[in-house]
Structures are given as structure tokens and as C-alpha cells.
Protein backbone atom coordinates (compact mmCIF):
# COMPACT_ATOMS: atom_id res chain seq x y z
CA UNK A 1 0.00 0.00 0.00
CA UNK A 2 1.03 3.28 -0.79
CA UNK A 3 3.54 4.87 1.18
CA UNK A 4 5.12 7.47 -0.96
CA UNK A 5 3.68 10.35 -2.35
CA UNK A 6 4.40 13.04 -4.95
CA UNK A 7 3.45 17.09 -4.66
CA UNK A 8 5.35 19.07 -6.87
CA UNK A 9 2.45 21.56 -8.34
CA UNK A 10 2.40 25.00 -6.71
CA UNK A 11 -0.07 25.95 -4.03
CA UNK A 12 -1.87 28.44 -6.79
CA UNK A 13 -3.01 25.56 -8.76
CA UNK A 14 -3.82 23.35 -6.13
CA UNK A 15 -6.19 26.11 -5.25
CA UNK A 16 -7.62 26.60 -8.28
CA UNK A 17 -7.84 23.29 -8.88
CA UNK A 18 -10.37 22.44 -5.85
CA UNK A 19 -12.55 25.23 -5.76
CA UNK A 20 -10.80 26.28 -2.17
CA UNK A 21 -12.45 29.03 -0.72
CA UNK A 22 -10.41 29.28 2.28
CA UNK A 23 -6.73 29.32 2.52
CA UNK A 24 -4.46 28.52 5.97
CA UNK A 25 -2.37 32.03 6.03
CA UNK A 26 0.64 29.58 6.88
CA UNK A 27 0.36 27.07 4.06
CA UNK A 28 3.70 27.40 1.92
CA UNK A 29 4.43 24.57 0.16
CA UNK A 30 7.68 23.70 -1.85
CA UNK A 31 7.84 21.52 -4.84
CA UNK A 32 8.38 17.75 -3.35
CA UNK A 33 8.40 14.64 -5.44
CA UNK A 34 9.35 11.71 -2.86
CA UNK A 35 6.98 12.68 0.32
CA UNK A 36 6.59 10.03 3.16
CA UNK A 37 4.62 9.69 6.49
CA UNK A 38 5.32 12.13 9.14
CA UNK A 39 5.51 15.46 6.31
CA UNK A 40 3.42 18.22 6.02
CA UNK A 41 0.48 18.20 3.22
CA UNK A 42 -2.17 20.40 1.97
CA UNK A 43 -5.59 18.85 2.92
CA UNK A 44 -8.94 20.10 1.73
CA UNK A 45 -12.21 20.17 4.03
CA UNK A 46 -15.57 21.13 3.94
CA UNK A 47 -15.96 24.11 6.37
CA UNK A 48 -19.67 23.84 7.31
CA UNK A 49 -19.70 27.01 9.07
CA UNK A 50 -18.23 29.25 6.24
CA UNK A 51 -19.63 26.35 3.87
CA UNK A 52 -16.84 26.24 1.58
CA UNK A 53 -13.90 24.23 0.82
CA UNK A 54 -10.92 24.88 2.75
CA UNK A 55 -7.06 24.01 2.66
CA UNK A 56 -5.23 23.52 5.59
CA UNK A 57 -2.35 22.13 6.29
CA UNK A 58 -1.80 18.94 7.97
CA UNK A 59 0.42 15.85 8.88
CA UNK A 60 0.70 12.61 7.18
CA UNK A 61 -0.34 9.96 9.79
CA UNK A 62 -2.87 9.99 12.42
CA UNK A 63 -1.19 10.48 15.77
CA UNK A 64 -2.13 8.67 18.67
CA UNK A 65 -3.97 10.91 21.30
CA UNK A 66 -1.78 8.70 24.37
CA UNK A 67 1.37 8.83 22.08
CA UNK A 68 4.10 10.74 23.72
CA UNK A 69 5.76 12.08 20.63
CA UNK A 70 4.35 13.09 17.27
CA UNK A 71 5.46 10.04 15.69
CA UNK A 72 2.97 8.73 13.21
CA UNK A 73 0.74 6.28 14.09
CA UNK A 74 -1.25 4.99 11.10
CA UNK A 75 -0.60 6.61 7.31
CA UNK A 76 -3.14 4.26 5.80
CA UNK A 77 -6.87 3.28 6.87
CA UNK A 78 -8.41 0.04 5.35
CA UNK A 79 -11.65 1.17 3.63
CA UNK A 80 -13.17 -2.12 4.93
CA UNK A 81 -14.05 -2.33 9.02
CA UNK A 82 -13.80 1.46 8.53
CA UNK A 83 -17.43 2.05 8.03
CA UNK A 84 -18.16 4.06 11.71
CA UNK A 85 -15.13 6.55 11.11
CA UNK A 86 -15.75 7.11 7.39
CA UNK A 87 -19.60 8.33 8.33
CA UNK A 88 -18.19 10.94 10.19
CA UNK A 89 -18.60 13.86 7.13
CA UNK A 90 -16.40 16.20 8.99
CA UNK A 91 -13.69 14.11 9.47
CA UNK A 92 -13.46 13.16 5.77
CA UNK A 93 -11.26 15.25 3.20
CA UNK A 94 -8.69 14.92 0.01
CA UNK A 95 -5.53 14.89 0.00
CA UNK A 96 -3.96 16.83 -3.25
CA UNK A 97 -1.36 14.63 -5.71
CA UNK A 98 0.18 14.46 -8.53
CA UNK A 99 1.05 11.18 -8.16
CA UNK A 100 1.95 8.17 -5.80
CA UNK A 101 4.21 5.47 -5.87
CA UNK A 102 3.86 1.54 -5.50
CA UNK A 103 6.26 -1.01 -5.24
CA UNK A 104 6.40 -4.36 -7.07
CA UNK A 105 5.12 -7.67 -4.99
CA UNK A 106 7.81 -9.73 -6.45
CA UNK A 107 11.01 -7.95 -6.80
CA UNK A 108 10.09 -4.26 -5.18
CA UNK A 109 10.26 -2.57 -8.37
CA UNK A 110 8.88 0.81 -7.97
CA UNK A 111 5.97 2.45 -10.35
CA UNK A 112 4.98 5.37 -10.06
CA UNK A 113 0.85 5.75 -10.75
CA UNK A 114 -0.94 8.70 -12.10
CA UNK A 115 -4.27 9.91 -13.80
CA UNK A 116 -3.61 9.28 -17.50
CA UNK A 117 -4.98 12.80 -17.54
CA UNK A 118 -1.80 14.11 -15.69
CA UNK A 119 -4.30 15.91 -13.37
CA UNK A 120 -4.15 16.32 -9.73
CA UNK A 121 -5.65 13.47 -7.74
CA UNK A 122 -7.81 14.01 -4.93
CA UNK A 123 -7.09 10.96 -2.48
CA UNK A 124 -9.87 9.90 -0.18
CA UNK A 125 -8.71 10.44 3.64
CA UNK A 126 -9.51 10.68 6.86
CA UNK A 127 -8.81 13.74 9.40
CA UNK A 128 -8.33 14.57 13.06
CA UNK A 129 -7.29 16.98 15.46
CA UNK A 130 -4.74 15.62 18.65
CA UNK A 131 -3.57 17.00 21.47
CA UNK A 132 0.45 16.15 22.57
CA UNK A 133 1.65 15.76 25.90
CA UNK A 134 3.30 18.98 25.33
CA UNK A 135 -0.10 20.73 24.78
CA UNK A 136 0.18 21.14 21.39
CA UNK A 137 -2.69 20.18 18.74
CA UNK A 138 -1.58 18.59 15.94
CA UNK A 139 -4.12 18.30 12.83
CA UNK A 140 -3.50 14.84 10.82
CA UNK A 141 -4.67 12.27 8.04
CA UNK A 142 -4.99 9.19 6.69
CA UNK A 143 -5.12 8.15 3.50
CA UNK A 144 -7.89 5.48 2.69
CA UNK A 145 -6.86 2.13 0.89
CA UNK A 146 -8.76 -0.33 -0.82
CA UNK A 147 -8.51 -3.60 -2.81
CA UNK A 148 -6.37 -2.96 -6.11
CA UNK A 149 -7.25 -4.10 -9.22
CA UNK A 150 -6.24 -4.44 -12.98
CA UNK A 151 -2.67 -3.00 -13.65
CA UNK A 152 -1.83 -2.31 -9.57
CA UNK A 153 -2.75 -5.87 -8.65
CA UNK A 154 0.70 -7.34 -9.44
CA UNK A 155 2.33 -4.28 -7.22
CA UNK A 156 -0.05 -4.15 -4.40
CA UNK A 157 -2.74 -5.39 -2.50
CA UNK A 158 -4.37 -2.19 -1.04
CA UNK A 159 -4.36 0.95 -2.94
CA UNK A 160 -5.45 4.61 -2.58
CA UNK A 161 -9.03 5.97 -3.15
CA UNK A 162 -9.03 8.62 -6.01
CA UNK A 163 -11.90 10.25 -6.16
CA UNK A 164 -13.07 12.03 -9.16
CA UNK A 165 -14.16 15.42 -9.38
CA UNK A 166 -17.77 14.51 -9.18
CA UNK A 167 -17.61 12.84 -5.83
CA UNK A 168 -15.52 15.22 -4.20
CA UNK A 169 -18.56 17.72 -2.69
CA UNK A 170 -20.40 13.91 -1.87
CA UNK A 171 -17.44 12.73 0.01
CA UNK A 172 -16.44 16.05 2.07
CA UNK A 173 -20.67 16.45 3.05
CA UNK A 174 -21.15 19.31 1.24
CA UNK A 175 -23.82 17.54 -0.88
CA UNK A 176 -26.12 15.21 1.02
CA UNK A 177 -25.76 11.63 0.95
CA UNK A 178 -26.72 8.23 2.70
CA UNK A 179 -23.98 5.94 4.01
CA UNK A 180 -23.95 3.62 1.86
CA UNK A 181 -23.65 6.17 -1.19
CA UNK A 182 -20.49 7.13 0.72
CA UNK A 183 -19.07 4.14 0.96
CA UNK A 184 -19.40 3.21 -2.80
CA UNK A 185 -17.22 5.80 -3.26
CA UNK A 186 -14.45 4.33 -2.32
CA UNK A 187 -13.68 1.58 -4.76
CA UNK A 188 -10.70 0.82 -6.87
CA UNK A 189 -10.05 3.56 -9.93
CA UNK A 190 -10.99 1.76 -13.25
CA UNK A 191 -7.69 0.81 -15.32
CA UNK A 192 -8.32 3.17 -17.78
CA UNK A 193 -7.87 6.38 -15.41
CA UNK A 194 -4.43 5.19 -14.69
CA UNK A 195 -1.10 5.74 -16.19
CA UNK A 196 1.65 3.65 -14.37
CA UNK A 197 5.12 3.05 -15.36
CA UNK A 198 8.48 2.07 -13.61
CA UNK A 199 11.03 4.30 -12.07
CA UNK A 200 14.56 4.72 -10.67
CA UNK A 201 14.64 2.42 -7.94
CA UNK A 202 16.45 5.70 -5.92
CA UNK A 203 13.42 6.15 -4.97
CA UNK A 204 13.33 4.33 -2.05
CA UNK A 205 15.79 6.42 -0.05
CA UNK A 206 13.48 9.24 0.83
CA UNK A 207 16.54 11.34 0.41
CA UNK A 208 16.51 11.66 -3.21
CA UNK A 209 13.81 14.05 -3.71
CA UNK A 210 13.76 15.41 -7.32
CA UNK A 211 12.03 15.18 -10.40
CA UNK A 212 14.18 12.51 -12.00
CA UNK A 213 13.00 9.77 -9.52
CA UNK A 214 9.70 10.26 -12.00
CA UNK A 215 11.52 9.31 -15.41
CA UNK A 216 11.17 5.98 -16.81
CA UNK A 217 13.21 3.62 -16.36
CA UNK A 218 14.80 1.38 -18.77
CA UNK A 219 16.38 -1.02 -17.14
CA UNK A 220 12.91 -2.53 -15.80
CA UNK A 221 9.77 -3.65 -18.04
CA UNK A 222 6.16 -4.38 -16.44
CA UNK A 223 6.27 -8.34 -16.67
């Protein structure tokens, strides 16, 4: 399941991009194309009280509210046994892409896995607020994972919701809905949304953050 993600468009876009009415004054965002769990993302909400969308930034991994540290918790929630917490409308939100990576059952062969549109995904995820020991709150996600399908099933069991742009005012409660019209959201993307090809296995060390981590690689083939 995923555990790498890739952000590199510009805050602007993102913006643009979801509708956001509301902006945190803090959010600054630099391009990043190898993010893991523990970083800081943009997340977009529905803000019932202003009732628009909002962007605020958040961290990757729900924290444990007994955990003495911010260390992260859980970066993934299974979409199945999930059904309580996903109800919650106000917890829900997306989680801006441009892309996220997946490594290869057999032989850990990393792909990275796009819309073949080259737009920005909104992943389905889950948000909370925390409190530290030090008596600091701490806003954080998770991303939701379900069963993969088509191309992904040979790298991964689990995968990311992507929701499209028709769901998206559905999923953050914004448009009315019954439970079980939320949870048929969050199935596996059809096979012809995707584009997935292999990378430079360099990505792996979360230290090499740049854009040619995204390039294709010729040294590896899908099988």
C-alpha cells in the first residue's frame, strides 16, 4: 500500500484546482516529489460554518492521542471495518497529488501511478485533530486504501481511493448523501484512469527528492 507520495504543483493551482475558498495564512508549500509519512500536506475540508472548501495544512499519519511524541501512528486506513469513522462527514477530506508510488510484490520494483490525464488526484482520507503531551494540537490524516485491481494488482494489494471530481462535494458532506452512497465511493479507480510506469529504484531512499526519480526507467519492463 502506498507509502510514498508526490506534490510538486504550486499551491496556486492546487487552489484553483479544488474550488478552495479558504486558505491557511501559513500554508507554503515547496515543490516535493518523494513525500513520506510524518511530512506536512495540503488537505482540503468542507468548512460547514463558512460552507466552503478549505485548505489547511496537515500531517501525514494519524497520531495517537496517548502517544508521547508526534510520531505517526497509522498513514493508511483500510476502507473495509472502517465504516463508523468514514460516516463521520467532517472528518473526511482529500488529499492533493500528482502522483503516488507503488512497489512491485515480487522484486520491489517501484511504479509510479498517475491519472492518465496528468491531473491532480484528490485521495480519499480521513482527518483529526490531537492533542500532545506537550499541549500542542496537531491536525493529521490518513489516506484510505482499498482492494487494487487491474494494472496495480501485481504491485499491491491495497491501494489509494481517487476520487473524481464529481464525488468530491459527496465525500467532504457538502452535498447530502446516505452511508452507503459514501461508501461506494471508495472503490478501486478503473484501469483506464491510470497511467503507471516504472522508475529509478532511488526512490526508495526518501533522500533523493527530485524530479528525475519520475523518469522511466529502462532497465525494468512491467512483466
Amino acid at each position: 500500500m502506498c507509502n510514498r507520495l508526490c506534490l510538486s504543483t504550486g499551491l496556486d493551482k492546487i487552489v484553483s484546482c479544488f474550488g478552495v475558498g479558504a486558505t491557511d495564512p501559513k500554508a507554503r508549500l515547496r515543490p516535493c516529489w518523494n513525500i513520506g509519512a510524518g511530512q506536512i500536506l495540503p488537505v482540503i475540508r468542507w468548512d460547514a460554518f463558512l460552507q466552503r472548501r478549505r485548505l489547511e495544512l496537515m500531517r501525514w499519519g494519524l497520531v495517537s492521542a496517548w502517544s508521547k511524541n508526534t510520531m505517526v501512528v497509522c498513514s493508511n486506513l483500510d476502507v473495509a471495518g472502517g465504516d463508523d469513522l468514514i460516516r463521520r462527514s467532517a472528518h473526511r477530506c482529500l488529499i492533493p497529488v500528482d502522483n503516488f508510488y507503488e512497489w512491485r510484490l515480487g522484486d520491489k520494483q517501484p511504479f509510479a501511478v498517475a491519472l492518465a490525464s496528468r491531473q491532480i488526484m484528490g485521495l480519499a482520507g480521513m482527518w483529526d485533530l490531537r492533542i500532545s503531551p506537550l499541549g500542542e494540537w496537531i491536525k493529521c490524516f490518513a489516506i484510505l486504501a482499498t482492494e487494487s485491481h487491474g494494472l496495480l494488482a501485481p504491485l499491491c494489494r491495497r491501494m489509494p481511493v481517487v476520487l473524481g471530481r464529481d464525488d468530491w462535494d459527496i465525500w467532504l458532506g457538502k452535498e447530502p448523501a446516505t452511508a452507503n452512497h459514501v461508501l461506494d465511493l471508495l472503490k478501486p479507480s478503473a484501469q483506464e484512469q491510470l497511467a503507471i510506469w516504472p522508475i529509478d529504484r532511488r526512490v526508495s531512499n526518501i533522500k533523493n527528492d527530485d524530479p528525475s526519480i519520475l523518469k522511466i526507467s529502462d532497465k525494468y519492463v512491467m512483466d
